[in-house]
Protein backbone atom coordinates (compact mmCIF):
# COMPACT_ATOMS: atom_id res chain seq x y z
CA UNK A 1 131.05 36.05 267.41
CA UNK A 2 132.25 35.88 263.81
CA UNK A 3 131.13 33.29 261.26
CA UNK A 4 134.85 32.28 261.07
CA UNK A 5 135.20 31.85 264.84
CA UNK A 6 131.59 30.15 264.80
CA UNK A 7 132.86 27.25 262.26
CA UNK A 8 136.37 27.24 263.89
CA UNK A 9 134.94 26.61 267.79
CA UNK A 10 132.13 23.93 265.48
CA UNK A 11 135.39 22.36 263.81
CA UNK A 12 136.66 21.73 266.73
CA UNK A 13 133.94 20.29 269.24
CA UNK A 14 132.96 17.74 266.30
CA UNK A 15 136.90 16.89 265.50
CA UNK A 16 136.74 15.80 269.82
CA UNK A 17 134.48 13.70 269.85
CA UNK A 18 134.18 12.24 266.07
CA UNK A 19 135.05 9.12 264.77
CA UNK A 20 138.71 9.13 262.75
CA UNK A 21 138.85 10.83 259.67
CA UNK A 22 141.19 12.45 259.02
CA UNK A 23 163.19 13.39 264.32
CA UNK A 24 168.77 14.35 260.83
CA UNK A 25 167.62 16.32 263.97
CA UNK A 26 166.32 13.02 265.36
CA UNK A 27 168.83 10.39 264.35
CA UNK A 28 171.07 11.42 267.32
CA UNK A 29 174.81 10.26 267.43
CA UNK A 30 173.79 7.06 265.48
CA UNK A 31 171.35 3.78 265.75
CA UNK A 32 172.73 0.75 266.22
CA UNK A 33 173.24 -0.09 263.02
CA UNK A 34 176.40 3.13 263.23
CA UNK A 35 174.21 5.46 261.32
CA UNK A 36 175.03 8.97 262.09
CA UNK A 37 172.73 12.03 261.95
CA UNK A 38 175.36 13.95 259.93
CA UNK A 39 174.73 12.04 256.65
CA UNK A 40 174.55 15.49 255.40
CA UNK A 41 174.18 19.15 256.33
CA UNK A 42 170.57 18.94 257.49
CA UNK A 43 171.27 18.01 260.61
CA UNK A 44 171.15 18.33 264.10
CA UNK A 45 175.17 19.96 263.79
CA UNK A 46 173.65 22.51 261.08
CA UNK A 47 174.38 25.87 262.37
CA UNK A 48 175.77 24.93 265.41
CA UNK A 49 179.06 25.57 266.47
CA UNK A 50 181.70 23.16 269.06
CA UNK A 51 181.58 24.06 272.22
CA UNK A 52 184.12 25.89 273.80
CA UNK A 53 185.27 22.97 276.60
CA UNK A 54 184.59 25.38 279.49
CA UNK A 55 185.25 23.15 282.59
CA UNK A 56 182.34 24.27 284.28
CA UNK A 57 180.14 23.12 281.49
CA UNK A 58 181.44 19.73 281.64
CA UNK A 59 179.68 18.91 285.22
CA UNK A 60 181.41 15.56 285.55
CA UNK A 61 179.41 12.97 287.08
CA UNK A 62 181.04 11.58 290.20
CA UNK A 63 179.66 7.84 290.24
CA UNK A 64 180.63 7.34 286.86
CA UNK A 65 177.03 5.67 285.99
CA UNK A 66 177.67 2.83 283.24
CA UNK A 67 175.57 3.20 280.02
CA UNK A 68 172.59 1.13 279.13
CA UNK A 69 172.20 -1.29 276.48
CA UNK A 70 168.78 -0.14 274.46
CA UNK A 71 168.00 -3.60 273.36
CA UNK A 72 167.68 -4.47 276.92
CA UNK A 73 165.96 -1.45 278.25
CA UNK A 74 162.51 -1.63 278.66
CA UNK A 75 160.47 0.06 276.03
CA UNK A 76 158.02 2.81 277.04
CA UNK A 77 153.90 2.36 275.85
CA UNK A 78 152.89 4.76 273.13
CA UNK A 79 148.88 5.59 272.16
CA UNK A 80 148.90 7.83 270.16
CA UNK A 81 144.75 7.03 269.86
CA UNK A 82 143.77 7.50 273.50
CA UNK A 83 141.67 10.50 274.31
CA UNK A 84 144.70 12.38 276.40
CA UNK A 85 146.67 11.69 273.02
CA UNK A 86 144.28 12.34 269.94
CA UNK A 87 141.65 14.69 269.00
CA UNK A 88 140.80 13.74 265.36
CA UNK A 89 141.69 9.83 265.94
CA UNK A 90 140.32 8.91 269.13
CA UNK A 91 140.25 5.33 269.64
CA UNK A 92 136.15 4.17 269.99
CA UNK A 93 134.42 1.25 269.31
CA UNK A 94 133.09 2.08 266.18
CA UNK A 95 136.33 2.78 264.72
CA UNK A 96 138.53 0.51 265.70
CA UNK A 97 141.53 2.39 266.11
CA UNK A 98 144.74 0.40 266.68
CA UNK A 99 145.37 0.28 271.22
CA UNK A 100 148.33 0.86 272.88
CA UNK A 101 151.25 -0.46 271.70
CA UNK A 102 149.69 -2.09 268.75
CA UNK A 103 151.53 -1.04 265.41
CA UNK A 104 150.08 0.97 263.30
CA UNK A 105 150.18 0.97 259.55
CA UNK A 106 149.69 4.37 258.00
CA UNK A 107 149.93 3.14 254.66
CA UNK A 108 145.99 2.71 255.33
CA UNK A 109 142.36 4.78 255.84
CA UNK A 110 142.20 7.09 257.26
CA UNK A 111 145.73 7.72 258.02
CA UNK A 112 146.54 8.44 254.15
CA UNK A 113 145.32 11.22 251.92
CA UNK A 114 144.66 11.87 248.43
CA UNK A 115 144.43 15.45 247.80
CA UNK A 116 145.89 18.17 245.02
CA UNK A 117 149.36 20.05 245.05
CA UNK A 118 149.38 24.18 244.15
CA UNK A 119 149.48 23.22 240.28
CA UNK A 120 146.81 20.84 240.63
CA UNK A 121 148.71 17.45 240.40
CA UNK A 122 148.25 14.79 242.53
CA UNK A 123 149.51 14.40 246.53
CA UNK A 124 149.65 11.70 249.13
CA UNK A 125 150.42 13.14 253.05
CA UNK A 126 150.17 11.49 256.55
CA UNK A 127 147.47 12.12 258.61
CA UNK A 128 149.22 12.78 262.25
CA UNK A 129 146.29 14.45 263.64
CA UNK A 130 146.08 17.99 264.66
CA UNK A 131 149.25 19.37 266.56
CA UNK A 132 150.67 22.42 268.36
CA UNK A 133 152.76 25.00 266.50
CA UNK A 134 154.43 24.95 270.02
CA UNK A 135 157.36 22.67 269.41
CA UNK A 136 158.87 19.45 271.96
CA UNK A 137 162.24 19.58 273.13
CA UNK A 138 164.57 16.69 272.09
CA UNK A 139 168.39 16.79 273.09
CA UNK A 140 171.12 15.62 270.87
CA UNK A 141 174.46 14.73 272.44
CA UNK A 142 177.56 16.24 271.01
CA UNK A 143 181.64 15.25 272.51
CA UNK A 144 183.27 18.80 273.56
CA UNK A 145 185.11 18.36 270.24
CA UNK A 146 181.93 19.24 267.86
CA UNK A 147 181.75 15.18 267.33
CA UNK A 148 177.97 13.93 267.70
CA UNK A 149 178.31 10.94 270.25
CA UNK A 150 177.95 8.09 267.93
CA UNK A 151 175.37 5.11 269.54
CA UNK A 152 173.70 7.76 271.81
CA UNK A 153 169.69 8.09 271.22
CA UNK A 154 168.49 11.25 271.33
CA UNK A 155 166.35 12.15 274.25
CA UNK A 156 162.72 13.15 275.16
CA UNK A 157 160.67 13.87 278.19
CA UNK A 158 157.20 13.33 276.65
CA UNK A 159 155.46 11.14 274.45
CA UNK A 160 151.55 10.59 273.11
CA UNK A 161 149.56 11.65 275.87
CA UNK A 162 152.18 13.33 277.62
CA UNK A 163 150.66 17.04 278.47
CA UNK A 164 153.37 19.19 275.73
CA UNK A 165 153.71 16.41 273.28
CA UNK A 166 154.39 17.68 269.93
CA UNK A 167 155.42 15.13 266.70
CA UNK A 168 157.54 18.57 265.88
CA UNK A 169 161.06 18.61 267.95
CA UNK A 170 162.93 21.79 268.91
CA UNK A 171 166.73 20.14 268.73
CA UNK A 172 168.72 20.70 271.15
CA UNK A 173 172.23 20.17 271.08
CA UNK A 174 173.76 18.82 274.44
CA UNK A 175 177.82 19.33 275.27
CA UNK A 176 178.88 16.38 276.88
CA UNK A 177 183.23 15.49 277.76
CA UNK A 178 184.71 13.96 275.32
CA UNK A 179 185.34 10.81 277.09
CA UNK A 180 181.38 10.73 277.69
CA UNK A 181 179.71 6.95 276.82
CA UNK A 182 176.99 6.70 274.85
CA UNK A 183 173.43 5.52 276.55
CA UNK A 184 175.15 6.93 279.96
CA UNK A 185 171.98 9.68 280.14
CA UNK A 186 168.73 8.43 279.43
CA UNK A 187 166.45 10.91 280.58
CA UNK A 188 166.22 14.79 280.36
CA UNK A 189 166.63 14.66 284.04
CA UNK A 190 169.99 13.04 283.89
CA UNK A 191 170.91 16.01 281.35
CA UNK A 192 169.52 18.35 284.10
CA UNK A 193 171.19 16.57 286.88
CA UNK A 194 174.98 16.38 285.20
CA UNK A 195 174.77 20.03 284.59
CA UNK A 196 175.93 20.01 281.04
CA UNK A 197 175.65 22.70 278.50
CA UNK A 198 172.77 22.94 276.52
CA UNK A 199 171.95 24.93 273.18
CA UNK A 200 168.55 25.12 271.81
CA UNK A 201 169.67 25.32 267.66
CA UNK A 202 166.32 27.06 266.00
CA UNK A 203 165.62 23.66 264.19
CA UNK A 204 162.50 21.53 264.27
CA UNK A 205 162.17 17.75 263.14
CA UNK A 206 159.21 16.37 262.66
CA UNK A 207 159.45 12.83 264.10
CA UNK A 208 156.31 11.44 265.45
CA UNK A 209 156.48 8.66 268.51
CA UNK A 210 154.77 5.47 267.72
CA UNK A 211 154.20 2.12 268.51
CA UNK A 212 157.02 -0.46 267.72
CA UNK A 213 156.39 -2.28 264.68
CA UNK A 214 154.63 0.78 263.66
CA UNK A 215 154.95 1.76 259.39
CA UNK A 216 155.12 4.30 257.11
CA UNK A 217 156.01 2.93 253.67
CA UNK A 218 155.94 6.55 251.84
CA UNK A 219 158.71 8.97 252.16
CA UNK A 220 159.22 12.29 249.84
CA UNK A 221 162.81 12.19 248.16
CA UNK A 222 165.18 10.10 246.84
CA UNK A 223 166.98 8.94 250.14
CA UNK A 224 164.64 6.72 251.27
CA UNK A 225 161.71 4.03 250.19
CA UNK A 226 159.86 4.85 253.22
CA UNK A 227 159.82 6.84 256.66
CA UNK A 228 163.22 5.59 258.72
CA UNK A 229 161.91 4.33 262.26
CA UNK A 230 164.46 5.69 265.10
CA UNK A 231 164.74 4.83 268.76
CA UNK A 232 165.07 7.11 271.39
CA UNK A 233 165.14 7.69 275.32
CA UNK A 234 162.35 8.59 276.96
CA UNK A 235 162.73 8.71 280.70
CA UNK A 236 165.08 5.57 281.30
CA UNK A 237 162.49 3.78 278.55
CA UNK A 238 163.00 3.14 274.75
CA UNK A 239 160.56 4.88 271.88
CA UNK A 240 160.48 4.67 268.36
CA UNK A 241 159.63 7.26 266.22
CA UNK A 242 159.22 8.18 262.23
CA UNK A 243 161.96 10.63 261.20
CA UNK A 244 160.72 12.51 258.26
CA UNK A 245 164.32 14.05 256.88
CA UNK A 246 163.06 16.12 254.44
CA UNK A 247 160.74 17.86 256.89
CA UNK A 248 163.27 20.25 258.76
CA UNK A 249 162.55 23.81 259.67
CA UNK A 250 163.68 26.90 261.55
CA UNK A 251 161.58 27.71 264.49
CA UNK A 252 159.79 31.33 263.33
CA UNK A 253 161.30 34.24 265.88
CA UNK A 254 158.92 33.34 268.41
CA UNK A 255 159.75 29.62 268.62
CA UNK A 256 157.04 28.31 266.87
CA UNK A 257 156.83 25.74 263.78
CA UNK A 258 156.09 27.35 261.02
CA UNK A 259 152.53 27.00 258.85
CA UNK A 260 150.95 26.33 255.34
CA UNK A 261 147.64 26.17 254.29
CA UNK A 262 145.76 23.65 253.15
CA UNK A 263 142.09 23.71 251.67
CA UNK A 264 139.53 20.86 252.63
CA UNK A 265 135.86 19.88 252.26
CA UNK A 266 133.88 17.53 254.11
CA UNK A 267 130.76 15.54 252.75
CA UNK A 268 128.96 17.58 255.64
CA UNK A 269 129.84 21.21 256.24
CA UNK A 270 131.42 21.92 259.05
CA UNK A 271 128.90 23.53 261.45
CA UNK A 272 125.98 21.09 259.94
CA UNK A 273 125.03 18.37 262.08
CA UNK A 274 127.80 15.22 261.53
CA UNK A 275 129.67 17.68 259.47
CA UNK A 276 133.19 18.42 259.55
CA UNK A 277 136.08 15.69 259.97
CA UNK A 278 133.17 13.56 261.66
CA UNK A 279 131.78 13.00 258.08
CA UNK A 280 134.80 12.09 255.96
CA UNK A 281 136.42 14.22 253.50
CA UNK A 282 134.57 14.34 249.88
CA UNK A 283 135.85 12.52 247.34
CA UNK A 284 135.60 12.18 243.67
CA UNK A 285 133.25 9.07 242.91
CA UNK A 286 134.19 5.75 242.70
CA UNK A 287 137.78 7.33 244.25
CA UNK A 288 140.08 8.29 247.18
CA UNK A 289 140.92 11.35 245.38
CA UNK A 290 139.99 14.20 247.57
CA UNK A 291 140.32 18.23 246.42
CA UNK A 292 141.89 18.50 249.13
CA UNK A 293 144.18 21.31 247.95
CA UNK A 294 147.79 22.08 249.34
CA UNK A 295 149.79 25.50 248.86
CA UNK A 296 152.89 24.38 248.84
CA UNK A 297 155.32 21.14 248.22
CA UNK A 298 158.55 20.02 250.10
CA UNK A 299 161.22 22.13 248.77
CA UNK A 300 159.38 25.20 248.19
CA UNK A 301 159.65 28.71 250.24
CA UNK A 302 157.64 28.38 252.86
CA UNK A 303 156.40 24.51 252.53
CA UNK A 304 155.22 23.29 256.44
CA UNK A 305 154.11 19.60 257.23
CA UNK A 306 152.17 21.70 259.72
CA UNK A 307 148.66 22.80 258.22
CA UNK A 308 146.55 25.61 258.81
CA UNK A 309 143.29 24.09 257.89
CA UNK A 310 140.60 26.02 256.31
CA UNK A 311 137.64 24.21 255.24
CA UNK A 312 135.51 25.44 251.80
CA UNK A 313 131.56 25.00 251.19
CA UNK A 314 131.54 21.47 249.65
CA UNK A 315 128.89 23.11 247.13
CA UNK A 316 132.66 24.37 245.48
CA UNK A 317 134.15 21.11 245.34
CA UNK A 318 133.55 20.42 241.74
CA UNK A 319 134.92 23.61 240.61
CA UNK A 320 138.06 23.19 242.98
CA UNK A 321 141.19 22.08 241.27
CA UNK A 322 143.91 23.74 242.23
CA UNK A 323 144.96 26.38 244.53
CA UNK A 324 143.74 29.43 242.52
CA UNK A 325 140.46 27.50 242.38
CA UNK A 326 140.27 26.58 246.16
CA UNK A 327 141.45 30.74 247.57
CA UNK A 328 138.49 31.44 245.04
CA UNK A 329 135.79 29.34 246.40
CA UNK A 330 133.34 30.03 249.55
CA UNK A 331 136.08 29.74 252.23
CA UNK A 332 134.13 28.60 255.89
CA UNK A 333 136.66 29.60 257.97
CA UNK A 334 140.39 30.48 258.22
CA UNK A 335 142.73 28.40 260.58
CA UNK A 336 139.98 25.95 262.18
CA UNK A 337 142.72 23.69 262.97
CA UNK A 338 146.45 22.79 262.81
CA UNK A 339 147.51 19.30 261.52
CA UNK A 340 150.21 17.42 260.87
CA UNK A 341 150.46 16.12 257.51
CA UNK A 342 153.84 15.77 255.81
CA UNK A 343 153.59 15.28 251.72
CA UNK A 344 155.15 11.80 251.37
CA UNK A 345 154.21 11.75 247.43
CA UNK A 346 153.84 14.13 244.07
CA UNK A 347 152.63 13.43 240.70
């Protein structure tokens, strides 16, 4: 075995077991407030043609099922901290971890990081724990007409936990009559069982399902002061879940969310006993300013909220600054994780 696959099977066992360390697309046909997911052209209509009105695609549903009211539906749990759900944040004793349903504020350790952009200037990013590049399904609703059934929550069929959770969504865009209700369909199953047309569109959201009450004050762009919170359907139950609108890619050809890497060291190398994410990523003294380095920012060719993590030899730390300096120091290993991370901040 390798040195690289040595660290990356190391990173991994200590990231299960440690201590924490460190859906546009998913607006749907509007909250209930009226906004719409077309605000603009990164959206879930991007690229995607009306539908042709086939009849066959329309598969009427013959008991005309009345549409629920999502401020009276029940609301579904979310942990996104039990041991099914995490593997870097794993709810324990020691650390105190928020429980099910509890809202979380990310505005705090160790869901925040400090680290360094490509240039070397400063950058904030969630900490959403590591993630598949394997993308979620979540189905928009559309009228025959092109129109994006305004009201409707988008739909998804797992959540934290859930085996094939992802916080990245592959958007799906679902043809429904034009004389469709919003809230009639609540579940991927109902989608399934009314036989309508459905067209994956090669775009992923990154939207991850929390607890109600659950915040995010930081939020890259001018748009927003902070992360919207959106409600969704999940199996006849309502979620909630951070849309991050800048954060919108194409699948790669293969379906998978694309990457970018990102440079770390730990106060213990990985591979050392208590080293890796177990430890706690180094910091300058006195300060929450990791060197943490990323390779690319929101807008650039290429930029991923989804990081291929490859940890340096701490011994470099001083000497790492930017991302010349971090390719240049004593790499560990290549890819010993994939995180979710979006950059919510520049300097």
């Amino acid at each position: 075995m390798s040195n690289n696959d040595t660290t990356r099977r190391r990173f991994i066992q200590v990231a299960s077991g440690s201590a924490a360390v460190a859906l546009a697309g998913c607006l749907g046909g509007g909250d209930d407030d009226g906004d719409s997911m077309d605000d603009s052209g990164d959206d879930m209509n991007t690229g995607s043609d009306g539908m042709d009105g086939e009849d066959e695609s329309a598969g009427m549903m013959t008991d005309s099922p009345n549409p629920t009211d999502p401020t009276e539906a029940p609301r579904a749990t979310v942990d996104r901290f039990s041991e099914e759900a995490g593997m870097l944040m794993v709810r324990t004793e020691e650390n105190d971890l928020p429980g099910p349903d509890e809202p979380v504020n990310f505005d705090q350790a160790p869901f925040i990081t400090q680290g360094l952009g490509p240039e070397g200037g400063m950058v904030e990013y969630y900490n959403f724990d590591v993630k598949s590049t394997t993308p979620a399904p979540i189905y928009a609703l559309f009228h025959e007409n092109g129109d994006p059934v305004e009201g409707q929550l988008n739909i998804i069929d797992v959540i934290p936990g859930d085996e094939g959770y992802n916080d990245f969504w592959h958007v799906n865009k679902v043809t429904v009559p034009d004389d469709y209700e919003a809230n009639v369909l609540t579940s991927v199953d109902g989608i399934t069982e009314a036989g309508y047309d459905v067209e994956p569109t090669g775009m992923i959201k990154n939207c991850p399902v929390v607890p109600e009450g659950s915040t995010a004050s930081k939020h890259f762009g001018d748009d927003h002061d902070e992360a919207p919170v959106v409600d969704g359907w999940y199996d006849g139950e309502v979620v909630s879940y951070f849309l991050f609108e800048e954060d919108s890619f194409m699948a790669t050809d293969d379906g998978s969310m694309p990457l970018s890497p990102i440079y770390v060291s730990f106060n213990t190398n990985p591979g050392q006993e208590g080293g890796g994410p177990a430890s706690g990523f180094m910091t300058e003294e006195g300060s929450n300013q990791t060197h943490n380095v990323v390779a690319t920012l929101p807008g650039d060719d290429g930029y991923s909220s989804l990081w291929m993590v490859n940890p340096y030899d701490n011994a470099d730390f001083e000497a790492v600054s930017d991302l010349d300096s971090a390719t240049d120091s004593n790499v560990l290993a290549m890819g010993a994780a994939t995180v979710n991370c979006p950059i919510v901040s520049t300097n």
